[in-house]
Protein backbone atom coordinates (compact mmCIF):
# COMPACT_ATOMS: atom_id res chain seq x y z
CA UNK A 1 -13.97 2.14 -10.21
CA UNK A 2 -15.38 -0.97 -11.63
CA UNK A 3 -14.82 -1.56 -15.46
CA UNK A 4 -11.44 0.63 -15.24
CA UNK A 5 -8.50 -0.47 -15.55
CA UNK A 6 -6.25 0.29 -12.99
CA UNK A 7 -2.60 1.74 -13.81
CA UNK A 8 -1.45 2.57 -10.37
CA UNK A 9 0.25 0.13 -8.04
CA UNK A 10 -1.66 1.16 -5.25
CA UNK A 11 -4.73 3.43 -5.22
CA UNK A 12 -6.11 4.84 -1.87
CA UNK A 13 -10.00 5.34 -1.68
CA UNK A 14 -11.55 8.08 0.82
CA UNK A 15 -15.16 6.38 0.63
CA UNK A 16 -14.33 2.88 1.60
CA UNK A 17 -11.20 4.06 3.46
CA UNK A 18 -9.28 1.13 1.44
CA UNK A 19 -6.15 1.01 -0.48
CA UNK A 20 -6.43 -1.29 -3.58
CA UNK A 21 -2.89 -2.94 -4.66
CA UNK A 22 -3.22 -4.03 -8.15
CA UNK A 23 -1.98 -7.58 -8.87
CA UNK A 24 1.17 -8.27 -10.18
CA UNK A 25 3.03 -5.54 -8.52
CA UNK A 26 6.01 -6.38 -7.13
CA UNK A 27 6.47 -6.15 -3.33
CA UNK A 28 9.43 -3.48 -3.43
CA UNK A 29 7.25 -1.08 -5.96
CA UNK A 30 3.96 -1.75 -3.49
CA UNK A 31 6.18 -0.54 -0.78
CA UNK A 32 7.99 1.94 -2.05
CA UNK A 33 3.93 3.20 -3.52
CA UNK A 34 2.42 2.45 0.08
CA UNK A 35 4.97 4.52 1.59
CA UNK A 36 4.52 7.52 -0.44
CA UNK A 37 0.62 7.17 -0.21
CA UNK A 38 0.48 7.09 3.21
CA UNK A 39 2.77 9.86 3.78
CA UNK A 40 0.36 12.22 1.34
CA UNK A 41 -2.17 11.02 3.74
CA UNK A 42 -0.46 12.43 6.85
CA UNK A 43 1.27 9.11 8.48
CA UNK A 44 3.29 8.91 10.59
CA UNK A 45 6.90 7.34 9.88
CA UNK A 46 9.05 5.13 11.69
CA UNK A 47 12.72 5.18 12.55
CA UNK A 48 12.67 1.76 11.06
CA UNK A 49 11.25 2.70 7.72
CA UNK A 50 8.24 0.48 8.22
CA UNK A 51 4.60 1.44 7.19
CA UNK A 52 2.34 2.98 9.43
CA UNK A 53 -1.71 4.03 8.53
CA UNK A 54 -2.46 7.22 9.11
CA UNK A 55 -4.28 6.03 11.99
CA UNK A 56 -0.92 5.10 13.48
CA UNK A 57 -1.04 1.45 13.49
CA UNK A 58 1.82 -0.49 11.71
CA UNK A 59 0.87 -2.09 8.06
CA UNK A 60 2.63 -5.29 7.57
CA UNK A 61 2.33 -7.51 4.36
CA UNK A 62 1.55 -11.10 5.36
CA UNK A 63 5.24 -13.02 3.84
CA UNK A 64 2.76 -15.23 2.24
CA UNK A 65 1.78 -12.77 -0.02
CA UNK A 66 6.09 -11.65 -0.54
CA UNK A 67 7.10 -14.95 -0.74
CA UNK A 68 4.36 -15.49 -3.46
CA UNK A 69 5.72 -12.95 -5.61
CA UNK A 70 4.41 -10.48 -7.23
CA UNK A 71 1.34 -9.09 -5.37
């Protein structure tokens, strides 16, 4: 992907098995994107509404990076 632009918030890739967040996003939108993503992928959710990979192991965002801002 190198010399695009990217226009999604968060974009998973199957090779690398990585999900790039592109900067400036805003934590609530990066969730709210995560969430979705992950659920396309087959993850499992939570009673709690937090994220989970579809490996089953909880995602959390450092709060560095929320109380930073943007992401």
């Amino acid at each position: 992907m190198a010399g695009t632009a990217q226009t999604e918030p968060a974009i998973w890739d199957p090779d690398e098995i990585t999900i790039t967040v592109q900067g400036g996003t805003h934590h609530h939108d990066l969730i709210t994107e995560l969430a979705a993503l992950l659920a396309d992928l087959g993850a499992p959710s939570t009673a709690t509404g937090g994220l989970r990979c579809f490996c089953g192991d909880p995602i959390v965002i450092p709060q560095e990076a929320i109380a930073a801002g943007p992401l």
